[in-house]
Protein backbone atom coordinates (compact mmCIF):
# COMPACT_ATOMS: atom_id res chain seq x y z
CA UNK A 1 -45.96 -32.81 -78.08
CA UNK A 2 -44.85 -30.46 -74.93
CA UNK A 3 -42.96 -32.72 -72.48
CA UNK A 4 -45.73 -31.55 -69.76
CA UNK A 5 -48.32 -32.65 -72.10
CA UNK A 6 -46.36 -35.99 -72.46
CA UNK A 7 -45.92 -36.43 -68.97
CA UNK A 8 -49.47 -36.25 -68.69
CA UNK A 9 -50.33 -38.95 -70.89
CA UNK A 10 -47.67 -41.12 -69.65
CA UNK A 11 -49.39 -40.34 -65.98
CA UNK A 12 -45.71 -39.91 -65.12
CA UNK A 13 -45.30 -38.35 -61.38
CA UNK A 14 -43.43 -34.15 -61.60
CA UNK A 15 -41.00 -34.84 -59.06
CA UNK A 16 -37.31 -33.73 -60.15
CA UNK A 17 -36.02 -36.39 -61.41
CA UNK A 18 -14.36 -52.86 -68.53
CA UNK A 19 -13.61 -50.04 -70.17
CA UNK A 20 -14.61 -49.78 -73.83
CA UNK A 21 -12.02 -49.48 -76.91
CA UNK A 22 -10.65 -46.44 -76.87
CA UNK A 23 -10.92 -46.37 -80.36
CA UNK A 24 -14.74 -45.90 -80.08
CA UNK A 25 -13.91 -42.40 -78.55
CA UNK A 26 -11.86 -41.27 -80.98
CA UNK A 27 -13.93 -42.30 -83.85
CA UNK A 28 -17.03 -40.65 -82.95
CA UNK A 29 -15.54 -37.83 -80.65
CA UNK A 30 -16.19 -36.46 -77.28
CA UNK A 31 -19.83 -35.10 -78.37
CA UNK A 32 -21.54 -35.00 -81.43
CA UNK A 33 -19.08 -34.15 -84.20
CA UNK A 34 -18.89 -30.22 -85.67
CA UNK A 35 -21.90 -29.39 -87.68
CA UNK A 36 -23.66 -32.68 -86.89
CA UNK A 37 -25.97 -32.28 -83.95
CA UNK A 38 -29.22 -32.85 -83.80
CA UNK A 39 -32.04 -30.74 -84.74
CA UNK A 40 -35.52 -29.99 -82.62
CA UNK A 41 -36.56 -28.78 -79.69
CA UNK A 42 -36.50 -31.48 -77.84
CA UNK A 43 -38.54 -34.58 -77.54
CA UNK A 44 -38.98 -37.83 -74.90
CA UNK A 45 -37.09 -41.21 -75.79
CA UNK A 46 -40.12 -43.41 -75.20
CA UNK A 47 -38.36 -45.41 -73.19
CA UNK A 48 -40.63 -46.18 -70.72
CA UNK A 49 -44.75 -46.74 -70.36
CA UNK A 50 -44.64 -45.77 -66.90
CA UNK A 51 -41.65 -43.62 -65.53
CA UNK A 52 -41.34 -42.47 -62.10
CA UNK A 53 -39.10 -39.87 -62.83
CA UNK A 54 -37.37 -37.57 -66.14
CA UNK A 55 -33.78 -37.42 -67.20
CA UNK A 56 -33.47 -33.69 -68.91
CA UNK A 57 -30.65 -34.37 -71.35
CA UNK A 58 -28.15 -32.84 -74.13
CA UNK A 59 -29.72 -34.08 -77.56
CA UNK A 60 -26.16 -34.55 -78.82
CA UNK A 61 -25.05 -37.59 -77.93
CA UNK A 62 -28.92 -39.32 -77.75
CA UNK A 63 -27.66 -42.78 -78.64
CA UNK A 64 -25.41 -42.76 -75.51
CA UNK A 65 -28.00 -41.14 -72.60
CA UNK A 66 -30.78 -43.91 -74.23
CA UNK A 67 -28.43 -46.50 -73.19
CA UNK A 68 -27.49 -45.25 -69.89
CA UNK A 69 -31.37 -45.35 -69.17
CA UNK A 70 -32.12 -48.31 -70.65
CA UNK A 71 -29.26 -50.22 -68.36
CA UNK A 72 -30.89 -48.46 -65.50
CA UNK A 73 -34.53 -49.85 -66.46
CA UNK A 74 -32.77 -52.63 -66.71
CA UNK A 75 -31.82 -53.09 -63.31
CA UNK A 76 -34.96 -51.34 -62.13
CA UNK A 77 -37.76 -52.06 -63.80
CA UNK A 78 -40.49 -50.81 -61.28
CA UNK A 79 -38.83 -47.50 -61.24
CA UNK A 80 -38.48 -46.31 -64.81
CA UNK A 81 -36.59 -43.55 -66.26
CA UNK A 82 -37.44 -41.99 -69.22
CA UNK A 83 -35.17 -39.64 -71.18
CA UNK A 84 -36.25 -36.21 -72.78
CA UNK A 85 -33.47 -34.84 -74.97
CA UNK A 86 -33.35 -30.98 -75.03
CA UNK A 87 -32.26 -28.88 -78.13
CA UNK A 88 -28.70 -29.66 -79.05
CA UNK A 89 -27.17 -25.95 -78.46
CA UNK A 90 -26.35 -25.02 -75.00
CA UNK A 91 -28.33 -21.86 -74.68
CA UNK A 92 -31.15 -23.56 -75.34
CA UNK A 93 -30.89 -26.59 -73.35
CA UNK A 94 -30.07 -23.83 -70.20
CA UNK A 95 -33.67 -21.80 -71.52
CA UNK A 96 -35.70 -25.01 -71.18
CA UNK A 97 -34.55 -25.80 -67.97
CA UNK A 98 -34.58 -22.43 -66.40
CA UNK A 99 -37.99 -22.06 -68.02
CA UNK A 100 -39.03 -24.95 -65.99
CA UNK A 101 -37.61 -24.07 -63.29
CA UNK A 102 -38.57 -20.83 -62.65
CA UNK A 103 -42.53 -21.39 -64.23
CA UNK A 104 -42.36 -23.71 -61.27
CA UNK A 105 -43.74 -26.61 -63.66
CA UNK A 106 -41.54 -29.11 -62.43
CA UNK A 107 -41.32 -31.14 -65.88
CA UNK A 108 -37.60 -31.81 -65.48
CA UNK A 109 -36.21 -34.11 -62.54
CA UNK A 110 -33.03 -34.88 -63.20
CA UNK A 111 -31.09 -31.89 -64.74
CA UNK A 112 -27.97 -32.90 -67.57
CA UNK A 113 -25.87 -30.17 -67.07
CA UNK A 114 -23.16 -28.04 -68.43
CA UNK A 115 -20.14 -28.35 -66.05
CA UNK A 116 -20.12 -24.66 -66.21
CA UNK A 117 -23.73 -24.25 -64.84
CA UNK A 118 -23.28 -25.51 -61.53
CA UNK A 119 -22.96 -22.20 -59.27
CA UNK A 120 -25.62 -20.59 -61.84
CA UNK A 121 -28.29 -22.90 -60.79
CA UNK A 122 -27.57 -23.21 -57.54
CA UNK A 123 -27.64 -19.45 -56.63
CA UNK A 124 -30.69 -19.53 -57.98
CA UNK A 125 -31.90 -22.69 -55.85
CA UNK A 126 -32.53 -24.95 -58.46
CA UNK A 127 -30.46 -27.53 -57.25
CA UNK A 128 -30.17 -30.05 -54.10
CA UNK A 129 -27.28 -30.14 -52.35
CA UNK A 130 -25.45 -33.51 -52.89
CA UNK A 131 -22.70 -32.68 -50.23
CA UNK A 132 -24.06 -35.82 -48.36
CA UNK A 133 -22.88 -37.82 -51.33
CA UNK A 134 -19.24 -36.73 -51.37
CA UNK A 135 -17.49 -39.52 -49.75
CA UNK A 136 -19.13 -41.68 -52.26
CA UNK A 137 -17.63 -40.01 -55.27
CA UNK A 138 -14.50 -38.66 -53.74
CA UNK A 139 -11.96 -41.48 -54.81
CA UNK A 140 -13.98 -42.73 -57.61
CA UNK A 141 -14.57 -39.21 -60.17
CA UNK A 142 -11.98 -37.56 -61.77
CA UNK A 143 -11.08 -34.20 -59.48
CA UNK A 144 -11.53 -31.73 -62.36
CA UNK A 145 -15.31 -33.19 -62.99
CA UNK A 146 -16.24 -33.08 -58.63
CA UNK A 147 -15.08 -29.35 -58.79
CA UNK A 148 -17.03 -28.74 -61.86
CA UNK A 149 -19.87 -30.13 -59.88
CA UNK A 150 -19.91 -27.76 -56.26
CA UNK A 151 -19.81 -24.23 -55.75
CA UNK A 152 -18.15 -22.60 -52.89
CA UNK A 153 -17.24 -26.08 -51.90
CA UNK A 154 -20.52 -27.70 -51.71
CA UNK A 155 -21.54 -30.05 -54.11
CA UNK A 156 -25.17 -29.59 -56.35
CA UNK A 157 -24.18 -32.20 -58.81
CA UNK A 158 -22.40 -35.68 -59.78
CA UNK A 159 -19.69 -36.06 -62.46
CA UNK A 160 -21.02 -38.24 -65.38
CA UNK A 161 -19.10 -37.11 -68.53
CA UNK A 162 -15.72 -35.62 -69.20
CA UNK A 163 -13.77 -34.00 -72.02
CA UNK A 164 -9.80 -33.19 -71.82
CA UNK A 165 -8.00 -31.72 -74.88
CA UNK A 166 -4.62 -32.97 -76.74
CA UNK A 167 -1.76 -31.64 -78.33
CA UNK A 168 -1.44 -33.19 -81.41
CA UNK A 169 2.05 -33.14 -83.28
CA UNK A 170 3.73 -33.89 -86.23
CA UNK A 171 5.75 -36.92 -85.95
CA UNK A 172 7.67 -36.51 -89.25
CA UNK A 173 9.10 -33.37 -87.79
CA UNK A 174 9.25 -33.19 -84.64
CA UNK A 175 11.13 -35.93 -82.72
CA UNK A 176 9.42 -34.96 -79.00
CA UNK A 177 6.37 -33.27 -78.12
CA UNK A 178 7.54 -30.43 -76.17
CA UNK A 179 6.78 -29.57 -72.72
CA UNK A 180 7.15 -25.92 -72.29
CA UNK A 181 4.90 -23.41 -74.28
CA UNK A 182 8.51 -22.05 -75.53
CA UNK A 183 9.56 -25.20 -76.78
CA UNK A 184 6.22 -25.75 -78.45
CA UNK A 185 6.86 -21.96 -80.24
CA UNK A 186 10.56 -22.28 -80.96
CA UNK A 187 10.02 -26.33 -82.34
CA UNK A 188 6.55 -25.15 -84.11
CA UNK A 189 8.54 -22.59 -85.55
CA UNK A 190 11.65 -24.07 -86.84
CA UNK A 191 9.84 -27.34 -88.59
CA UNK A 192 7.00 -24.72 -90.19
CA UNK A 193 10.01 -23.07 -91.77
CA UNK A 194 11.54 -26.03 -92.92
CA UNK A 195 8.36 -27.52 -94.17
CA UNK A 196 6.94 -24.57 -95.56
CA UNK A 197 3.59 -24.85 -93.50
CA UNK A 198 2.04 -23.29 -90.18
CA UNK A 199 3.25 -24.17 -86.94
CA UNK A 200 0.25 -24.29 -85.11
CA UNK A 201 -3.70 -24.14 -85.05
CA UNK A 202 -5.95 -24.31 -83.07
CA UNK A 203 -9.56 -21.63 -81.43
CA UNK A 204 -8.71 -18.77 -81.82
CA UNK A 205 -11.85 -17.07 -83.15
CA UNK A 206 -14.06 -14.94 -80.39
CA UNK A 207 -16.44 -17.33 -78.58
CA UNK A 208 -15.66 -19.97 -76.00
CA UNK A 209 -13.10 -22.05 -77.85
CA UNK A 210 -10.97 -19.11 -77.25
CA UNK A 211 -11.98 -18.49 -73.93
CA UNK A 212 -10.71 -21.97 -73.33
CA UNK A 213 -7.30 -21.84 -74.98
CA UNK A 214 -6.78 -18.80 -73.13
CA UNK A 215 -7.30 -20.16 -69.80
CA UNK A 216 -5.31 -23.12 -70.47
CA UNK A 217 -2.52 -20.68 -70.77
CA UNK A 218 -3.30 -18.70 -67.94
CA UNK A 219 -3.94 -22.09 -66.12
CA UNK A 220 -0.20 -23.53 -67.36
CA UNK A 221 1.12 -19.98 -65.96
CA UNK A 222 0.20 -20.96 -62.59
CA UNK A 223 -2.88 -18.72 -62.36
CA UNK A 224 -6.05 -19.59 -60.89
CA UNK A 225 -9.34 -17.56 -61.55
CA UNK A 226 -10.63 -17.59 -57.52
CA UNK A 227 -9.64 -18.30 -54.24
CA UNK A 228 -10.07 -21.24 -52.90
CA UNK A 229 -13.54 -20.36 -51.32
CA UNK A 230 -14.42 -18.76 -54.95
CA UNK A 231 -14.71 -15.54 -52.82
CA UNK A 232 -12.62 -13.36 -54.85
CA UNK A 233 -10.89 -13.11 -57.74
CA UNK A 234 -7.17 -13.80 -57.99
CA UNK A 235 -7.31 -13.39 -61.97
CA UNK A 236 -4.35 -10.73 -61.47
CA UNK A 237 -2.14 -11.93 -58.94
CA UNK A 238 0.78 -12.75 -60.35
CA UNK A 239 2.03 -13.14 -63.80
CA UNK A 240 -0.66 -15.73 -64.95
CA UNK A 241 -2.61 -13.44 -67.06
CA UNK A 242 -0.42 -11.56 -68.66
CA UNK A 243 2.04 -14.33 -69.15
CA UNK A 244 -0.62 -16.02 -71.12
CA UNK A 245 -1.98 -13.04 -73.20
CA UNK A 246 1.89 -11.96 -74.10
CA UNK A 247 2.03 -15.34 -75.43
CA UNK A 248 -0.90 -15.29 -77.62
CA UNK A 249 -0.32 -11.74 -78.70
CA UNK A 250 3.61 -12.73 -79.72
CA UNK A 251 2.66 -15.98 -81.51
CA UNK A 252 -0.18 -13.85 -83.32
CA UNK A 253 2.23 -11.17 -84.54
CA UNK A 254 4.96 -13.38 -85.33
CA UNK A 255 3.15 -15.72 -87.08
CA UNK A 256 3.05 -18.73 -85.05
CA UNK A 257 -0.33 -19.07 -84.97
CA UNK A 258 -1.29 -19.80 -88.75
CA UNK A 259 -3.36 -17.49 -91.03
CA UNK A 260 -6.82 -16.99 -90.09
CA UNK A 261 -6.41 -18.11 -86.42
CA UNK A 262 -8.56 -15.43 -85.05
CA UNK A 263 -11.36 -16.28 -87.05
CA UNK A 264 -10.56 -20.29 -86.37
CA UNK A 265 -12.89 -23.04 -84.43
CA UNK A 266 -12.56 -26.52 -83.85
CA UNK A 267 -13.00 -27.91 -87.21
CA UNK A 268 -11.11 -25.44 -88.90
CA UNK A 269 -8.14 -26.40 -86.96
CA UNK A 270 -8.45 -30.30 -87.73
CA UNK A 271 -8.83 -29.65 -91.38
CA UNK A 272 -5.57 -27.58 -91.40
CA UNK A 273 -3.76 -30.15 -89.67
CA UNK A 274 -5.34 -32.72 -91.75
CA UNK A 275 -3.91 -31.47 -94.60
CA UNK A 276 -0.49 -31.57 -93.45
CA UNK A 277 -0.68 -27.75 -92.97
CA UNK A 278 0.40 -27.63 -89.34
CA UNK A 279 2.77 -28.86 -87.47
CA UNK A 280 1.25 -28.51 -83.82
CA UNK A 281 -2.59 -28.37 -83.32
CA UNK A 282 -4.37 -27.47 -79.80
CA UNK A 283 -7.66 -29.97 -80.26
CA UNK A 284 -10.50 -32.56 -78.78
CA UNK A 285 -9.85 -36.42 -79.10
CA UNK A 286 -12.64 -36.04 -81.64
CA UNK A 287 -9.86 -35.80 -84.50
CA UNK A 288 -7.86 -38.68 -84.07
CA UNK A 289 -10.13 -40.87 -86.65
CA UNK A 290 -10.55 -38.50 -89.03
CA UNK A 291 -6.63 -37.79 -89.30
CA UNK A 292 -6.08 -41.28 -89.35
CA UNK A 293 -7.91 -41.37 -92.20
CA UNK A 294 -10.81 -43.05 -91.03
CA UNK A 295 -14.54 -42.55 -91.70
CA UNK A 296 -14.06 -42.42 -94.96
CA UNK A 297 -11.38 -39.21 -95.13
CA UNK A 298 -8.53 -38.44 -96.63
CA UNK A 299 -5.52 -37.29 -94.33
CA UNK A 300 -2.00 -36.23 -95.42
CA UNK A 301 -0.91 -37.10 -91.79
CA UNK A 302 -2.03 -40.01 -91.59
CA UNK A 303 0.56 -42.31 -89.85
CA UNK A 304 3.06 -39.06 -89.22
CA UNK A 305 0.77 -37.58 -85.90
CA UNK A 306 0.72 -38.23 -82.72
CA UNK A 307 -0.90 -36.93 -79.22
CA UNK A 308 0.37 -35.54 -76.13
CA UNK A 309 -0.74 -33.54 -72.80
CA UNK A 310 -0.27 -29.42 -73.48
CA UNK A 311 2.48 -28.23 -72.26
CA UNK A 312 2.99 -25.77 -69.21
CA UNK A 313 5.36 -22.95 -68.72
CA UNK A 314 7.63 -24.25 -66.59
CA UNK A 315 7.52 -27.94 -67.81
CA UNK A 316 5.85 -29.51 -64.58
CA UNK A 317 2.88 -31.25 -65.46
CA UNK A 318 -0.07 -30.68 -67.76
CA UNK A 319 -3.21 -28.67 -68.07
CA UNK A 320 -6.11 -29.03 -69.97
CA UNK A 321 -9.62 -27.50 -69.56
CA UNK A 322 -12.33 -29.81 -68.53
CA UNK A 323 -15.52 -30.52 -70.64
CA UNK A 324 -18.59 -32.29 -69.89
CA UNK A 325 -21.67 -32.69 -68.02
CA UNK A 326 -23.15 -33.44 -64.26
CA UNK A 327 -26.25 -34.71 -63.44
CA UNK A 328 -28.59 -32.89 -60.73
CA UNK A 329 -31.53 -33.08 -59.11
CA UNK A 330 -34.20 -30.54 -59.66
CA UNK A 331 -35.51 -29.39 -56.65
CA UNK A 332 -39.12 -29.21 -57.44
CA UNK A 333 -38.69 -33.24 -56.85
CA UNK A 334 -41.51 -35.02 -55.50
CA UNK A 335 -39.20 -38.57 -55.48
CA UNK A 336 -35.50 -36.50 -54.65
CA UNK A 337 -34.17 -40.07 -53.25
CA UNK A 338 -35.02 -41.69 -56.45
CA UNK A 339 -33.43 -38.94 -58.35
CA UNK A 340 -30.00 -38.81 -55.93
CA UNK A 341 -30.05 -42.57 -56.47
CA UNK A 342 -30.06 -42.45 -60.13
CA UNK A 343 -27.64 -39.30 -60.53
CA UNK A 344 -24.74 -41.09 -57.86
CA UNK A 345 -25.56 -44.74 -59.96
CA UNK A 346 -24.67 -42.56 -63.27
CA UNK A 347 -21.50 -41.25 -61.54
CA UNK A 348 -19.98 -44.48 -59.68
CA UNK A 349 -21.66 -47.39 -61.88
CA UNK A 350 -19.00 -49.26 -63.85
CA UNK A 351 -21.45 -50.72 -66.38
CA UNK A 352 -22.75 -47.11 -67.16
CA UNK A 353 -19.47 -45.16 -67.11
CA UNK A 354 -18.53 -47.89 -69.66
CA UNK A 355 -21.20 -47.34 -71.98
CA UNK A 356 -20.19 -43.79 -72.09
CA UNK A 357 -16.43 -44.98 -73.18
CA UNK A 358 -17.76 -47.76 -75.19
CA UNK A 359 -20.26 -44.42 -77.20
CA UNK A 360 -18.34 -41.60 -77.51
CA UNK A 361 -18.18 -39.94 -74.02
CA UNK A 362 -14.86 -39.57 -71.76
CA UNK A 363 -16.17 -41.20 -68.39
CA UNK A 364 -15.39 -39.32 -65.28
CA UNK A 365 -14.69 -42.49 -63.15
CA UNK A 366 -11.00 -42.99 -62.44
CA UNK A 367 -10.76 -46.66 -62.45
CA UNK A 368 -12.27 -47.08 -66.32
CA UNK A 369 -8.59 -45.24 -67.31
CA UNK A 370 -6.22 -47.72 -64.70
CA UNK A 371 -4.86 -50.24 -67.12
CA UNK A 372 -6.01 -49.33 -70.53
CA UNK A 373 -4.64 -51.24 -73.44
CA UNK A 374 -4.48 -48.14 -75.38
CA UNK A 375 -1.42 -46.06 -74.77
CA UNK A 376 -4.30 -42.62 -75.91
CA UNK A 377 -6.90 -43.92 -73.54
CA UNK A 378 -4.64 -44.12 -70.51
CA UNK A 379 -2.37 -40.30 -71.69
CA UNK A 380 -6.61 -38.97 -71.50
CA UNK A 381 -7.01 -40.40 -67.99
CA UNK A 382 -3.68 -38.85 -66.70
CA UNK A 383 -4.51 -35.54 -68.79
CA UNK A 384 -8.60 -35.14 -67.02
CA UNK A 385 -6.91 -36.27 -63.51
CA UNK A 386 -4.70 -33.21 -63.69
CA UNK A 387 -7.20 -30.82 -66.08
CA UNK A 388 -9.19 -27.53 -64.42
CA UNK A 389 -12.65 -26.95 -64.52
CA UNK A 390 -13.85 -23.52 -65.72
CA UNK A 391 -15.36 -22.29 -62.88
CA UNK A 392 -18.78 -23.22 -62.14
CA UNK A 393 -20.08 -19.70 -60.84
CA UNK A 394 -23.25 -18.20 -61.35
CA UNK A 395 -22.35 -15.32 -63.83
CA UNK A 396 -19.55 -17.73 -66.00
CA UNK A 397 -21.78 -16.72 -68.99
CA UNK A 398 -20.96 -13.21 -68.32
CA UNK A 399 -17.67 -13.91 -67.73
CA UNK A 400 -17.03 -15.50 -70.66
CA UNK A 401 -18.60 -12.77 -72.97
CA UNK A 402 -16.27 -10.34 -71.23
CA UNK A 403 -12.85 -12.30 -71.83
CA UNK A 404 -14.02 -12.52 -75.15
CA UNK A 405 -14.85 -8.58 -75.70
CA UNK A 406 -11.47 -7.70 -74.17
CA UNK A 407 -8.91 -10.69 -74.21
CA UNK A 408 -9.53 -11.29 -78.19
CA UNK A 409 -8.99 -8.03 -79.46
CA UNK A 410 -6.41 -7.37 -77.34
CA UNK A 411 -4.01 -10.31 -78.79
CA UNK A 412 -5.41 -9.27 -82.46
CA UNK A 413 -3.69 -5.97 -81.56
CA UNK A 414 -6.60 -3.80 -81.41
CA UNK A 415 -7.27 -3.07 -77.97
CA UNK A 416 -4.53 -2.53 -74.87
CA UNK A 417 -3.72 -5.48 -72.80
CA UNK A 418 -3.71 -3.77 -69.21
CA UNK A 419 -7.43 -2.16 -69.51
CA UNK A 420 -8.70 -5.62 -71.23
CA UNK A 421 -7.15 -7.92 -68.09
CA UNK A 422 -8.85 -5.49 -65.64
CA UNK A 423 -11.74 -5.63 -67.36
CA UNK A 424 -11.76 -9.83 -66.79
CA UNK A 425 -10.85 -9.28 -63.38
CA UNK A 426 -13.91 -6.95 -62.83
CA UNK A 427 -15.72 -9.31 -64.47
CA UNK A 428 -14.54 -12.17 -62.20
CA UNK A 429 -15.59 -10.35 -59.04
CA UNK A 430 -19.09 -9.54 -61.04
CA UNK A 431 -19.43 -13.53 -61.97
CA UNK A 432 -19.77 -14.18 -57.94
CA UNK A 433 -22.83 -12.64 -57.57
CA UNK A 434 -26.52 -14.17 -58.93
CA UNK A 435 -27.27 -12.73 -62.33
């Protein structure tokens, strides 16, 4: 069944829409684990006989978003929300909404989305402004997740979920996890010898896993992508870029980076590392269980690993790309209060923010990190309060596919550096402008 022809049977109205154990996290990961994600098109909950209004949702991650809504049925039970979970892959889940959107049909109220999308679907006017609802999330969300969530410093969205990546290391060889990128590479390289294994893993094949470990690079160079006013590009002033693809290129030729790194995604990376094949690995807090041997796997490391922020070149601080997802409001809303009153309850509501812990999910509130019991729960607060957000402008797709096309072969060795870092900082101007 369509979700119009659903809302139409439901009568619904088309308007736009303590912390848990840490262990929790870990053991099911920040998102539906590699090659596990739902299948379909999408589909309503059912949560609801009468909903005023529609949460458009990730289907990855179901069980959590059901029990976010429920709790807010809960509390309101004469203004339901019911939840329709799009396809799991982010294309898709960006067609069905557009195709809502721009058909006019107003199916969707509340919009789940990508922090990447933000500028996207706002230059297109798909989105309210929620600058009005700043001050009210301004000391309680993460900073990474409220810049994820404006463009050109308004906000169009709330903060809801997070990601934040580790370094994981090898406690059986190295003593303390470095915090330079050159003490990661002359450490990484020194135990690999002695061990006989790699010295480190982690994206490097040609889609947006590598798009993100480059950036976290340029990112721990000092570089930023924009100006403040995301404006302009800034991708080339300075050092930041090439500082970051020299590294890559050097750690490719000299065999840092293990075999097959070019060709490697998450998983590959964790089952490397898992096998005692590594002795650094650039990864999501999705592999902790599974190289602690939980869940039913085996793990050579088990009990010799450990976590830490990634590095930086000069050894101030930490930087980490942000994942996750903000909540909008549609604005084809017929009931946009309801809808900004749900979307700021999902950012700012301790009970929800904790069932997102207590799933899977990295909350973006601040406070659910302050005092954790668990030394890994607290190191991923302090690593998302310090973490960058790609930026949230309309053409990041484009963007993306460009650093990919030039910045990958380029550390490979088979293109030049110079032309492929112009061609990203063309690109950068080009991702300002509506698609």
């Amino acid at each position: 069944m369509s979700i119009l022809s659903w809302r139409r049977s439901h009568g619904v109205r088309a308007f736009a829409a303590g912390t848990a154990a840490f262990a929790l996290i870990l053991a099911t990961g920040c998102g539906s684990p590699p090659g596990e994600e739902p299948e379909g098109e999408g589909e309503a909950a059912g949560l609801a006989d009468d909903p005023q209004f529609v949460w458009a949702v990730t289907g990855a991650d179901r069980q959590i978003h059901e029990d976010v809504a429920r709790l807010w049925n809960e509390n309101n039970p004469d203004r339901q929300v019911e939840v329709f979970f799009l396809a799991p892959t982010a294309d898709e889940q960006r067609q069905a909404m557009f195709q809502d959107l721009q058909s006019q049909a107003g199916q969707f109220d509340v919009l789940g989305l990508d922090v990447i999308w933000t500028g996207e679907f706002a230059e297109f006017g798909y989105i309210e402004s929620l600058e009005d609802l700043r001050p009210q999330i301004a000391d309680v969300s993460l900073p990474g997740a409220v810049d994820s969530a404006q463009w050109q410093q308004e906000l169009y969205a709330l903060p809801y979920s997070s990601n934040g990546a580790f370094l994981y290391y090898r406690t059986d060889l190295i003593d303390e996890p470095p915090t330079t990128w050159d003490e990661l590479y002359e450490t990484g390289t020194e135990a690999a010898e002695e061990a006989g294994i790699s010295a480190y893993v982690g994206q490097g094949d040609q889609y947006e896993g590598f798009v993100v470990n480059y950036l976290e690079l340029f990112w721990a160079a000092g570089g930023e992508l924009f100006d403040e006013g995301q404006t302009q590009s800034t991708f080339l002033e300075g050092d930041a870029a090439a500082t970051a693809l020299d590294f890559m290129t050097e750690a490719y030729d000299s065999g840092f980076y293990a075999e097959g790194f070019d060709s490697m995604v998450e998983d590959d990376a964790r089952a490397l590392f898992q096998a005692g094949e590594a002795v650094y690995m650039r990864n999501w807090p999705y592999a902790v269980p599974l190289l602690e041997g939980e869940a039913d796997e085996e793990s050579a490391v088990a009990g010799d690993f450990a976590v830490a922020p990634l590095p930086t070149f000069d050894g101030e601080g930490s930087t980490s790309a942000l994942g996750g997802l903000n909540n909008a409001v549609s604005t084809l809303s017929e009931n946009k209060d309801l809808a900004r009153e749900f979307v700021l309850w999902a950012a700012t509501d301790a009970e929800a923010q904790g069932i997102l812990a207590g799933h899977s999910l990295p909350p973006t509130m601040v406070s659910a990190y302050e005092g954790a019991e668990d030394p890994n729960f607290e190191m991923l607060g302090d690593i998302l309060a310090d973490a960058h957000a790609r930026p949230p402008v309309p053409g990041y797709n484009s963007l993306s596919l460009v650093i990919q096309d030039n910045l990958h072969p380029a550390y490979i060795g088979q293109g030049e550096a110079e032309p492929a870092l112009e061609a990203v900082d063309g690109a950068a101007n080009d991702a300002l402008e509506q698609e």
